[in-house]
PDB file of N, CA and C in Angstrom:
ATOM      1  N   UNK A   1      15.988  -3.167   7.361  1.00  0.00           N
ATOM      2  CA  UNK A   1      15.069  -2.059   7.181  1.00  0.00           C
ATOM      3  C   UNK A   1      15.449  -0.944   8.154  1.00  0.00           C
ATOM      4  N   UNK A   2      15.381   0.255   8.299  1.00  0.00           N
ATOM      5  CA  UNK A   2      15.461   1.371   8.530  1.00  0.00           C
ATOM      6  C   UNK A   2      14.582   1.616   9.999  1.00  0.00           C
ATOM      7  N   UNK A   3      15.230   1.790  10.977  1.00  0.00           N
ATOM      8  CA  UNK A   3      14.734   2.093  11.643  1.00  0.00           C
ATOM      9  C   UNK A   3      14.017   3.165  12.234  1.00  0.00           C
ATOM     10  N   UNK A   4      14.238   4.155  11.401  1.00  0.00           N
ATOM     11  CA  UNK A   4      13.302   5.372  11.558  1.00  0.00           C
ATOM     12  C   UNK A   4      12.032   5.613  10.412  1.00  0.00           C
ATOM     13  N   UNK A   5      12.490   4.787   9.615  1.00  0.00           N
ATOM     14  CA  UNK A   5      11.344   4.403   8.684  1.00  0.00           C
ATOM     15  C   UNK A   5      10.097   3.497   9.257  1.00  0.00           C
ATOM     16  N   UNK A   6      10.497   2.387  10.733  1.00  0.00           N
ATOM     17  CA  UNK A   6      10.264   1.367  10.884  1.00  0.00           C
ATOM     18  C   UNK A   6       9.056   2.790  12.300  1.00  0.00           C
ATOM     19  N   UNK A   7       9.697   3.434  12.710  1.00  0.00           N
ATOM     20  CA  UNK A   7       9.159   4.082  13.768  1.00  0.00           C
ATOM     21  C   UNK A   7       8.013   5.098  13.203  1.00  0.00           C
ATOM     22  N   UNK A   8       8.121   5.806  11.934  1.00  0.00           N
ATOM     23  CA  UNK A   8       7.758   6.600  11.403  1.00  0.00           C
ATOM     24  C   UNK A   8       5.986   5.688  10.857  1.00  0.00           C
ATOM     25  N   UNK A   9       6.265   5.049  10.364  1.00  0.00           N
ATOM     26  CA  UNK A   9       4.673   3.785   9.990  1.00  0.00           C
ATOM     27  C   UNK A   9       4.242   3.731  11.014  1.00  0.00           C
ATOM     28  N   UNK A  10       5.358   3.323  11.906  1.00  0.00           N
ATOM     29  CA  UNK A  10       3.918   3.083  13.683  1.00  0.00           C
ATOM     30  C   UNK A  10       3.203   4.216  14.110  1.00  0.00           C
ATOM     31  N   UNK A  11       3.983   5.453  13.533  1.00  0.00           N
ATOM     32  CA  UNK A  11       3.115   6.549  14.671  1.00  0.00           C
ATOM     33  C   UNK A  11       2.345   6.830  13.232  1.00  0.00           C
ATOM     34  N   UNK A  12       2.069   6.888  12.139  1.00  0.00           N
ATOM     35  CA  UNK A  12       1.171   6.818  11.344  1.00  0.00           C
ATOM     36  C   UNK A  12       0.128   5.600  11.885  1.00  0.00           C
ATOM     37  N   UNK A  13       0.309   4.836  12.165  1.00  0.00           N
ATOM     38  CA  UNK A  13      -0.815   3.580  12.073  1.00  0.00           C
ATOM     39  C   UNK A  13      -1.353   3.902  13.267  1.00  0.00           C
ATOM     40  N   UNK A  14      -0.564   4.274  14.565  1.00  0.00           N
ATOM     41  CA  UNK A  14      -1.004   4.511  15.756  1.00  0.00           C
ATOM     42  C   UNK A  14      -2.812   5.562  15.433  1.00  0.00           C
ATOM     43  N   UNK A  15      -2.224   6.776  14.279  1.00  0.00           N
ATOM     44  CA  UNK A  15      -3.404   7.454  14.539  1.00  0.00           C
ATOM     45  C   UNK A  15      -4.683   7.431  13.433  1.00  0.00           C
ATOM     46  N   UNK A  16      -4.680   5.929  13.287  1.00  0.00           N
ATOM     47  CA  UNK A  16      -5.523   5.640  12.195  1.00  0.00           C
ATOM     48  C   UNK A  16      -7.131   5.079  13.905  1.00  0.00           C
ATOM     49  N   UNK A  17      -7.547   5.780  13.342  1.00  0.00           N
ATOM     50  CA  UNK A  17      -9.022   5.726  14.540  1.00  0.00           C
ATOM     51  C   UNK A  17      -9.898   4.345  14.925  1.00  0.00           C
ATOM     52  N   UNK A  18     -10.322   3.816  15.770  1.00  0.00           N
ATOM     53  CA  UNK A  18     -11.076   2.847  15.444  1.00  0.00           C
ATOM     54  C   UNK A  18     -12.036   3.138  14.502  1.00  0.00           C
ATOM     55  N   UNK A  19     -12.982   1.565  13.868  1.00  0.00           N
ATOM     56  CA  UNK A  19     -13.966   1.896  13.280  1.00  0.00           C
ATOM     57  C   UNK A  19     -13.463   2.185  11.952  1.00  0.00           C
ATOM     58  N   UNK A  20     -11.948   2.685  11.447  1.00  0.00           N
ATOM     59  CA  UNK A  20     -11.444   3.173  10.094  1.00  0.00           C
ATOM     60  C   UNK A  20     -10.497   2.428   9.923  1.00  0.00           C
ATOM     61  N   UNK A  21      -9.909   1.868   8.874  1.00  0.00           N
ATOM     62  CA  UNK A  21      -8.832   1.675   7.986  1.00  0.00           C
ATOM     63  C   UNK A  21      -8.387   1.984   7.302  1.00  0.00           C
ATOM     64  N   UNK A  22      -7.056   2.068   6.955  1.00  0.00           N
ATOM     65  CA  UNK A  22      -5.950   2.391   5.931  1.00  0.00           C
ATOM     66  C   UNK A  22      -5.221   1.023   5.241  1.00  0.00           C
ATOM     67  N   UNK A  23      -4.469   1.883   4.195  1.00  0.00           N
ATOM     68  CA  UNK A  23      -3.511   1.031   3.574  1.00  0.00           C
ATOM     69  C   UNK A  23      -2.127   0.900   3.416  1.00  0.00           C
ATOM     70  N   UNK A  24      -0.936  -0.242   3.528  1.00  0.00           N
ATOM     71  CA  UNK A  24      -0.225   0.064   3.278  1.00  0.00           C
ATOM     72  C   UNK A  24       0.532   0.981   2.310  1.00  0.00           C
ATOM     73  N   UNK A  25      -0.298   0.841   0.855  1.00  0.00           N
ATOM     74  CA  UNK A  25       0.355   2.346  -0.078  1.00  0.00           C
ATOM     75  C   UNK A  25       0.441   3.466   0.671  1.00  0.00           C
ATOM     76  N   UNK A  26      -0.925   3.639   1.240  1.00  0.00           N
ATOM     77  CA  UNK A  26      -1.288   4.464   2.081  1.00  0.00           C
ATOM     78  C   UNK A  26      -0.196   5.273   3.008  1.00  0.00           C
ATOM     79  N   UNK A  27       0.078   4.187   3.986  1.00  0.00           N
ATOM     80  CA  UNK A  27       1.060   5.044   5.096  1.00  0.00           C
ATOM     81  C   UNK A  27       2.396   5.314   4.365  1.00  0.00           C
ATOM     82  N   UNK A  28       2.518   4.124   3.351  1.00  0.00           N
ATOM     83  CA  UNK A  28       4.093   4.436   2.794  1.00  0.00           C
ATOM     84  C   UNK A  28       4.279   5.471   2.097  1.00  0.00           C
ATOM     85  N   UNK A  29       3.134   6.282   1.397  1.00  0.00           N
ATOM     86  CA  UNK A  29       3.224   7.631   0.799  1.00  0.00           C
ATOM     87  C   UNK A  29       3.371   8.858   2.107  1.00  0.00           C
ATOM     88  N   UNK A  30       2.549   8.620   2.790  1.00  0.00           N
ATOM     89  CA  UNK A  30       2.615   9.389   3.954  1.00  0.00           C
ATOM     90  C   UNK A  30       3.953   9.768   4.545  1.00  0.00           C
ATOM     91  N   UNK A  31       4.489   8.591   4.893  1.00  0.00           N
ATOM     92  CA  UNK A  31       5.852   8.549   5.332  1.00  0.00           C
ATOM     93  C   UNK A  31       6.811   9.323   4.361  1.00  0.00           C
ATOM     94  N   UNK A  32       6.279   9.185   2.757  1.00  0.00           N
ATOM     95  CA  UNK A  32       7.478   9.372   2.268  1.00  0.00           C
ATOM     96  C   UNK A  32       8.005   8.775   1.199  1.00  0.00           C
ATOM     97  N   UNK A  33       7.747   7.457   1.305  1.00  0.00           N
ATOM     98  CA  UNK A  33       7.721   6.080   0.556  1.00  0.00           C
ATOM     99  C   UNK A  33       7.276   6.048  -0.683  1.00  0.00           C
ATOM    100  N   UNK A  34       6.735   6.365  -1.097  1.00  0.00           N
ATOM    101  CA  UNK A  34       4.720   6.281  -2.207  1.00  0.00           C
ATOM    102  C   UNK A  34       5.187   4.442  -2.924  1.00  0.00           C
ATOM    103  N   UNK A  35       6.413   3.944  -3.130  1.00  0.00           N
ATOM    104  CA  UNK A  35       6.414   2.792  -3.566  1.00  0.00           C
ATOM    105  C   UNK A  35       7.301   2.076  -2.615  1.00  0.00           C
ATOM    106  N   UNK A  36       7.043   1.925  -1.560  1.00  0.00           N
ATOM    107  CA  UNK A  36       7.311   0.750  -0.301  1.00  0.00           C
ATOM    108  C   UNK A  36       6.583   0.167   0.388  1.00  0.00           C
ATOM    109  N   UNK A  37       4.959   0.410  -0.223  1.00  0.00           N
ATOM    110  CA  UNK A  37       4.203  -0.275   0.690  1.00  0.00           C
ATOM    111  C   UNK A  37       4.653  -1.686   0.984  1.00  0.00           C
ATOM    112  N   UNK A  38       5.107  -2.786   0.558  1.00  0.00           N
ATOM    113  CA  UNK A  38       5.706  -4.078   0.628  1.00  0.00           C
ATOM    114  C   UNK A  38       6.686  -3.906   1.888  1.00  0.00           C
ATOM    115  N   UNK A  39       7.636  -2.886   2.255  1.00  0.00           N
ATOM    116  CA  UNK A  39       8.105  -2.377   3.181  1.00  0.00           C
ATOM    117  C   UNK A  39       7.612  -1.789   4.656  1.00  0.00           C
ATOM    118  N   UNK A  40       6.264  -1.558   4.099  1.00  0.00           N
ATOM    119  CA  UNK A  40       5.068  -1.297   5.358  1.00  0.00           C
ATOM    120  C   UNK A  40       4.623  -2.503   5.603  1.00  0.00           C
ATOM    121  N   UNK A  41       4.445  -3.346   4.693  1.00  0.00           N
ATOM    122  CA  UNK A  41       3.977  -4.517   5.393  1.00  0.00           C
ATOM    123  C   UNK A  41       5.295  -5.266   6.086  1.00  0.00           C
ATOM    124  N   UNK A  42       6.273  -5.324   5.681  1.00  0.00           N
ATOM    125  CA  UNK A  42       7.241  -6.164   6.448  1.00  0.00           C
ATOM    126  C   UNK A  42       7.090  -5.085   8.358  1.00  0.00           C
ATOM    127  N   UNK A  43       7.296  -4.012   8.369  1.00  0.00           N
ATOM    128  CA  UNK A  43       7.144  -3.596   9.362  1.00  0.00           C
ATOM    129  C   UNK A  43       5.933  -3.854  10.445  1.00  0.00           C
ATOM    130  N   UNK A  44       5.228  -4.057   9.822  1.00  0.00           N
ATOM    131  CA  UNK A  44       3.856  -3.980  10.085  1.00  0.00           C
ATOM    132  C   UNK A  44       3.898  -5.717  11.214  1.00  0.00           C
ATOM    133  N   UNK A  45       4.607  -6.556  10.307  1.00  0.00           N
ATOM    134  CA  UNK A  45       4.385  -8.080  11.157  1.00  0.00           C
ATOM    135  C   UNK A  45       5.036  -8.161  11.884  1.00  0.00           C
ATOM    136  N   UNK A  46       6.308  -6.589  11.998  1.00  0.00           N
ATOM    137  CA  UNK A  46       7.105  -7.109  13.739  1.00  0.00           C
ATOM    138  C   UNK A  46       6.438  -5.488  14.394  1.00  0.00           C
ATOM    139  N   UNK A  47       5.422  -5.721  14.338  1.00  0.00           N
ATOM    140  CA  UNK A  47       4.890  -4.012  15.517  1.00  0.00           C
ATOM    141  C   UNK A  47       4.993  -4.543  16.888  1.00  0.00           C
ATOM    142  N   UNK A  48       5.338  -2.987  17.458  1.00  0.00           N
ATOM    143  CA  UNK A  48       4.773  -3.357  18.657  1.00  0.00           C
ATOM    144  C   UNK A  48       3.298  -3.835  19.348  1.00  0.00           C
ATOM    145  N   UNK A  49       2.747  -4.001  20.518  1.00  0.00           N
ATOM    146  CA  UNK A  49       1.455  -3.955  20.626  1.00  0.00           C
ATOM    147  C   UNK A  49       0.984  -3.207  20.529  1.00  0.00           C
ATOM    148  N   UNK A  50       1.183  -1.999  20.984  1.00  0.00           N
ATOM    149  CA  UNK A  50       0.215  -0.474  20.999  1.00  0.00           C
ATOM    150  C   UNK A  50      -0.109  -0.193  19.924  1.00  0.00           C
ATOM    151  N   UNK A  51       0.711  -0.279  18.358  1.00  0.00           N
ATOM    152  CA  UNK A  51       0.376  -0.232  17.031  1.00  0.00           C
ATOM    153  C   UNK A  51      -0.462  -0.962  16.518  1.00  0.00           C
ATOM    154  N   UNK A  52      -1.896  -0.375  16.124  1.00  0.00           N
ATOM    155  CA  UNK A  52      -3.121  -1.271  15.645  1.00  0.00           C
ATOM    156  C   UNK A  52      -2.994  -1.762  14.102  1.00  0.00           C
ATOM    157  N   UNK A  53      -1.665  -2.938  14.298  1.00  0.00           N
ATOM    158  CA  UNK A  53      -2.157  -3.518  12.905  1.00  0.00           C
ATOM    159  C   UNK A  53      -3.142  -3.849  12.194  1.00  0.00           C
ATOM    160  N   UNK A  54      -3.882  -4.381  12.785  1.00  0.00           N
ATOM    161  CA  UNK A  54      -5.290  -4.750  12.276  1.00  0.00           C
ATOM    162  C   UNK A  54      -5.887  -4.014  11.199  1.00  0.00           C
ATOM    163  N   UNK A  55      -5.804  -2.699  11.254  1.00  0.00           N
ATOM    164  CA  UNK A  55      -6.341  -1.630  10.576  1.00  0.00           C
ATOM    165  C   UNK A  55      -5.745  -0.882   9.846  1.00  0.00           C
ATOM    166  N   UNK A  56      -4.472  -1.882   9.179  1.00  0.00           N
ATOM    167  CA  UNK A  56      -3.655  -1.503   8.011  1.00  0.00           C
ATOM    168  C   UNK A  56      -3.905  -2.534   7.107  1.00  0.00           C
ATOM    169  N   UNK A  57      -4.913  -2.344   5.868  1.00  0.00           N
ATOM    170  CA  UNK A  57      -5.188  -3.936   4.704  1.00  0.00           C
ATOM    171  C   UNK A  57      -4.190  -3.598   3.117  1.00  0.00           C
ATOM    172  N   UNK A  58      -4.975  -3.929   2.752  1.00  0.00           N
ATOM    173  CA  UNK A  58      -4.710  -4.221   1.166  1.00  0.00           C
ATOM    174  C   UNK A  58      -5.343  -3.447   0.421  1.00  0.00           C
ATOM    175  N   UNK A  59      -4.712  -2.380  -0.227  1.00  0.00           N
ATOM    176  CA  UNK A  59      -5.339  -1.607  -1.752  1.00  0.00           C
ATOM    177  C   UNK A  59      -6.733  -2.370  -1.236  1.00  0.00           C
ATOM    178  N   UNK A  60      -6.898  -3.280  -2.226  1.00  0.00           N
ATOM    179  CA  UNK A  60      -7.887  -3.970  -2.681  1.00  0.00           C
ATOM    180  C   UNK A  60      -9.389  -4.058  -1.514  1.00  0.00           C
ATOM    181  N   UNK A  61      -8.741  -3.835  -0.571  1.00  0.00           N
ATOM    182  CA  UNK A  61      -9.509  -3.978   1.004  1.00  0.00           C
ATOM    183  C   UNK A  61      -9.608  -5.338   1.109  1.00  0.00           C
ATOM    184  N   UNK A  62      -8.933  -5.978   0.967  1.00  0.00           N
ATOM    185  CA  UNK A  62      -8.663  -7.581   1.802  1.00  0.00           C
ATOM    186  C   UNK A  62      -7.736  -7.342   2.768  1.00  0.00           C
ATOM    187  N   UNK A  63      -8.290  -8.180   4.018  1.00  0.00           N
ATOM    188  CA  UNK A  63      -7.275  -8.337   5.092  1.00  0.00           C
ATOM    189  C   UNK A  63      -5.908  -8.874   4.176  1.00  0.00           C
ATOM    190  N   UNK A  64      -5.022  -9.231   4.678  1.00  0.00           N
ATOM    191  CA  UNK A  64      -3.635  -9.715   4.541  1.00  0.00           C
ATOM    192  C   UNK A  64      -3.597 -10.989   5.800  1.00  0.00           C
ATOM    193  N   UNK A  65      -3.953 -10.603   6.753  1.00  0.00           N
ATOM    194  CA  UNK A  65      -3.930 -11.117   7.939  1.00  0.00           C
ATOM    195  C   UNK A  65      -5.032 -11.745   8.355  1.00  0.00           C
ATOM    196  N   UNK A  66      -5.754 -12.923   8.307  1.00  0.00           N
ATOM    197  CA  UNK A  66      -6.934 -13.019   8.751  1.00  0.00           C
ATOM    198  C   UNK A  66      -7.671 -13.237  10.209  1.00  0.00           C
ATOM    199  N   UNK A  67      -6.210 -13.257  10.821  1.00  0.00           N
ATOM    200  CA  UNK A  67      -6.326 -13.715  12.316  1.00  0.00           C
ATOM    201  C   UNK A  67      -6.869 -11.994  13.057  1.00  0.00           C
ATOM    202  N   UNK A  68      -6.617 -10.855  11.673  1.00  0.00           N
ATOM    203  CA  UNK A  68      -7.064  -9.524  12.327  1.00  0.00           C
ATOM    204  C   UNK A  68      -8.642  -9.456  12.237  1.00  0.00           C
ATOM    205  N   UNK A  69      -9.667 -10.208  11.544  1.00  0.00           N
ATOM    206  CA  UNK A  69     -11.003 -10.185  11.222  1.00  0.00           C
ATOM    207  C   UNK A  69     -11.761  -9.816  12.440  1.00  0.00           C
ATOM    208  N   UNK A  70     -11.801 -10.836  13.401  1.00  0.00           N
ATOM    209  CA  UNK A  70     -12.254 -10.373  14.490  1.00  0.00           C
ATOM    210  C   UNK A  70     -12.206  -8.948  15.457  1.00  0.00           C
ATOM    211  N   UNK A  71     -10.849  -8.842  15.377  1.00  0.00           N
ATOM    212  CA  UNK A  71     -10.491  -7.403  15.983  1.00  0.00           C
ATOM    213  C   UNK A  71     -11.233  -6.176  14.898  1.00  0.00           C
ATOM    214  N   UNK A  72     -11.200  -6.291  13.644  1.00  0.00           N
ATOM    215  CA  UNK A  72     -11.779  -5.270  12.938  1.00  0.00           C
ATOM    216  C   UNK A  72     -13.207  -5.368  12.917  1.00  0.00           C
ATOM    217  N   UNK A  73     -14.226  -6.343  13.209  1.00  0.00           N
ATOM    218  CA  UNK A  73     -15.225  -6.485  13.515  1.00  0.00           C
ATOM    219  C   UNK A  73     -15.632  -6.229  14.960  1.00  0.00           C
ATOM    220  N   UNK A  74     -15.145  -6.654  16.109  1.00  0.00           N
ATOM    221  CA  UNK A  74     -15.127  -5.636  17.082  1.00  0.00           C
ATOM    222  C   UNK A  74     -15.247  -4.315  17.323  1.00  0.00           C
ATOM    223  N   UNK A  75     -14.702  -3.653  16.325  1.00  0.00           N
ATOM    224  CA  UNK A  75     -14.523  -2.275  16.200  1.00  0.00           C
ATOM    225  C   UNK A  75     -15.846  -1.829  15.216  1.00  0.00           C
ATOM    226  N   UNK A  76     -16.437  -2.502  14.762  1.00  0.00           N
ATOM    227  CA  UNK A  76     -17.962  -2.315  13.869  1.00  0.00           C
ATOM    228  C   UNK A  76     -17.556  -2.245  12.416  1.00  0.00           C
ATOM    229  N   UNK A  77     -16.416  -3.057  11.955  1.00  0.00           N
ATOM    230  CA  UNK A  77     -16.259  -2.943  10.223  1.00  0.00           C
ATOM    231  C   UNK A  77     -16.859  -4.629   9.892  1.00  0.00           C
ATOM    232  N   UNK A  78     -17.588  -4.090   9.166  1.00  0.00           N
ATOM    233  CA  UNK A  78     -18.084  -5.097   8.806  1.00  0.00           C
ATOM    234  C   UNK A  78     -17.212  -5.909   7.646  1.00  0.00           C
ATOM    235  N   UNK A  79     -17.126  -7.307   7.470  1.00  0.00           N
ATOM    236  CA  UNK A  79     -16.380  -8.343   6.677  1.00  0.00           C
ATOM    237  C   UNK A  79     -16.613  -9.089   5.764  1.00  0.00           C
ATOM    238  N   UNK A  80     -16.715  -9.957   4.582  1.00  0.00           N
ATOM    239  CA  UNK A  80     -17.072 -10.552   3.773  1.00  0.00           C
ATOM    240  C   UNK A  80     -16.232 -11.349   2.833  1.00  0.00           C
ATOM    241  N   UNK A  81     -15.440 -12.505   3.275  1.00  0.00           N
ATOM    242  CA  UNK A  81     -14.694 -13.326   2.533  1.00  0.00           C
ATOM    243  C   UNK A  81     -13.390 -12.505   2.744  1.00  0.00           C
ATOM    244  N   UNK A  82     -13.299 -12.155   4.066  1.00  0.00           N
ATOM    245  CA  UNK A  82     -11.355 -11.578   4.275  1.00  0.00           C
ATOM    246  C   UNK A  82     -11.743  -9.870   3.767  1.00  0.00           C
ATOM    247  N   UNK A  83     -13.016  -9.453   3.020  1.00  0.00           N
ATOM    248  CA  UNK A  83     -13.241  -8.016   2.109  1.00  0.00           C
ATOM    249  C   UNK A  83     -13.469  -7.156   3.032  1.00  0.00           C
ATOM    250  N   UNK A  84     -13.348  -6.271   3.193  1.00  0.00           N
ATOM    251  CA  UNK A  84     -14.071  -4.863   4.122  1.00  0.00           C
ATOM    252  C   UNK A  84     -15.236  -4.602   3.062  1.00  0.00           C
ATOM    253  N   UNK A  85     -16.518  -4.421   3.562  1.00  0.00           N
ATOM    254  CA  UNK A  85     -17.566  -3.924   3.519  1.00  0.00           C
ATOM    255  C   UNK A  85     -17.485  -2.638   3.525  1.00  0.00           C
ATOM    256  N   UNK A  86     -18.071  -2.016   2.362  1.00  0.00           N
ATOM    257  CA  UNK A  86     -18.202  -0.321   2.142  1.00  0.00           C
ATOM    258  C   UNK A  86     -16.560   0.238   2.450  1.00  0.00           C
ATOM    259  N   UNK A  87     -15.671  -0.198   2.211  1.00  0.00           N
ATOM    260  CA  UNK A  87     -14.192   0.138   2.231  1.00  0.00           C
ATOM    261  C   UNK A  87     -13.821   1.643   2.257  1.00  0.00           C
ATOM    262  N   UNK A  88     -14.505   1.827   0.962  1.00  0.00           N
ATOM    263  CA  UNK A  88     -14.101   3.344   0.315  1.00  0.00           C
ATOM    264  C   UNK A  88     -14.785   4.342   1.385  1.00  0.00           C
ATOM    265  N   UNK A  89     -15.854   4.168   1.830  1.00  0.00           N
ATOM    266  CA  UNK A  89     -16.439   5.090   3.076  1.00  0.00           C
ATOM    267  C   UNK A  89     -15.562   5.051   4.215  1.00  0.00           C
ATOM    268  N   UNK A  90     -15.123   3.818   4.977  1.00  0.00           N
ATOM    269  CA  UNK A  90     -14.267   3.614   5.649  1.00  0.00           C
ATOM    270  C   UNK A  90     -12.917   3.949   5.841  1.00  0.00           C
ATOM    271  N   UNK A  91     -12.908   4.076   4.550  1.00  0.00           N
ATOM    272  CA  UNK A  91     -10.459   4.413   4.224  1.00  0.00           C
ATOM    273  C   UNK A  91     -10.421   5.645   4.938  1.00  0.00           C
ATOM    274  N   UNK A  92      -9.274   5.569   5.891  1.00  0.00           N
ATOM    275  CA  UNK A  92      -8.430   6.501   6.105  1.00  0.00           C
ATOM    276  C   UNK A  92      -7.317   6.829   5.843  1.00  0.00           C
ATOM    277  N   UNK A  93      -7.291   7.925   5.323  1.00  0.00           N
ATOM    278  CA  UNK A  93      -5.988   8.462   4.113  1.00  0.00           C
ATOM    279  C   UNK A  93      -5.377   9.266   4.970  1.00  0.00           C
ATOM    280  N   UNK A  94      -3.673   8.825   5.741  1.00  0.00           N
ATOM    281  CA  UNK A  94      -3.341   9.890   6.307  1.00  0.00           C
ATOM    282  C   UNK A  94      -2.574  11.069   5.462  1.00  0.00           C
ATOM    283  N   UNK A  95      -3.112  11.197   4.113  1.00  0.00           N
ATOM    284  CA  UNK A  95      -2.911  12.345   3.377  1.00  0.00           C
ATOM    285  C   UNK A  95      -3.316  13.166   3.525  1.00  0.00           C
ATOM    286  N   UNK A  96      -4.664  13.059   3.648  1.00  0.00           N
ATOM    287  CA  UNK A  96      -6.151  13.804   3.648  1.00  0.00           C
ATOM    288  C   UNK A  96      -6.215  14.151   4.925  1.00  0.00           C
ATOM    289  N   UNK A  97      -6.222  13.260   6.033  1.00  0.00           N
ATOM    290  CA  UNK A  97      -6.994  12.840   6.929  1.00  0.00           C
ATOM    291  C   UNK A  97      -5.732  14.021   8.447  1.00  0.00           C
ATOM    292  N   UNK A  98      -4.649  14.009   7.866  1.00  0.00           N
ATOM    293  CA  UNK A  98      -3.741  14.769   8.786  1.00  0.00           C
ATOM    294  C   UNK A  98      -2.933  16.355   8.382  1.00  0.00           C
TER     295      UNK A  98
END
């Protein structure tokens, strides 16, 4: 994978806010991508720490990751069977959003 592709998702994910989530389609259009989200996720499982995976899910708003539940509930998103609660209020689109 591409390493400036690989750098380019982190500083997208970096400025996704607490309290909000995004999606992989999501950043991969952002970037550039619009059909690599599968490519955001491979990046996504070797981040650094400072990059808040947690708060990159699934179209669908299912975690991917479930070991991130806690950390996104920390942050006040509420959860339901791996689901984000009220999702669509929540999404952050760094289309829109930057």
């Amino acid at each position: 994978m591409d390493e400036i592709f690989k750098q380019q998702v982190y500083e997208v994910a970096k400025l996704i806010p607490k309290g909000r989530v995004s999606t992989y389609g999501a950043i991969a259009k952002a970037v550039g991508y619009p059909n690599h989200s599968r490519h955001v996720g491979k990046a996504m499982g070797g981040c650094p720490e400072d990059v808040p995976a947690h708060r990159v899910i699934s179209s669908s708003g299912t975690l991917s990751v479930p070991e991130f539940q806690k950390k996104l509930e920390a942050e006040g998103i509420a959860l339901e069977n791996l689901r984000i609660k009220e999702f669509k209020k929540i999404f952050w689109d760094p289309m829109v959003e930057l």
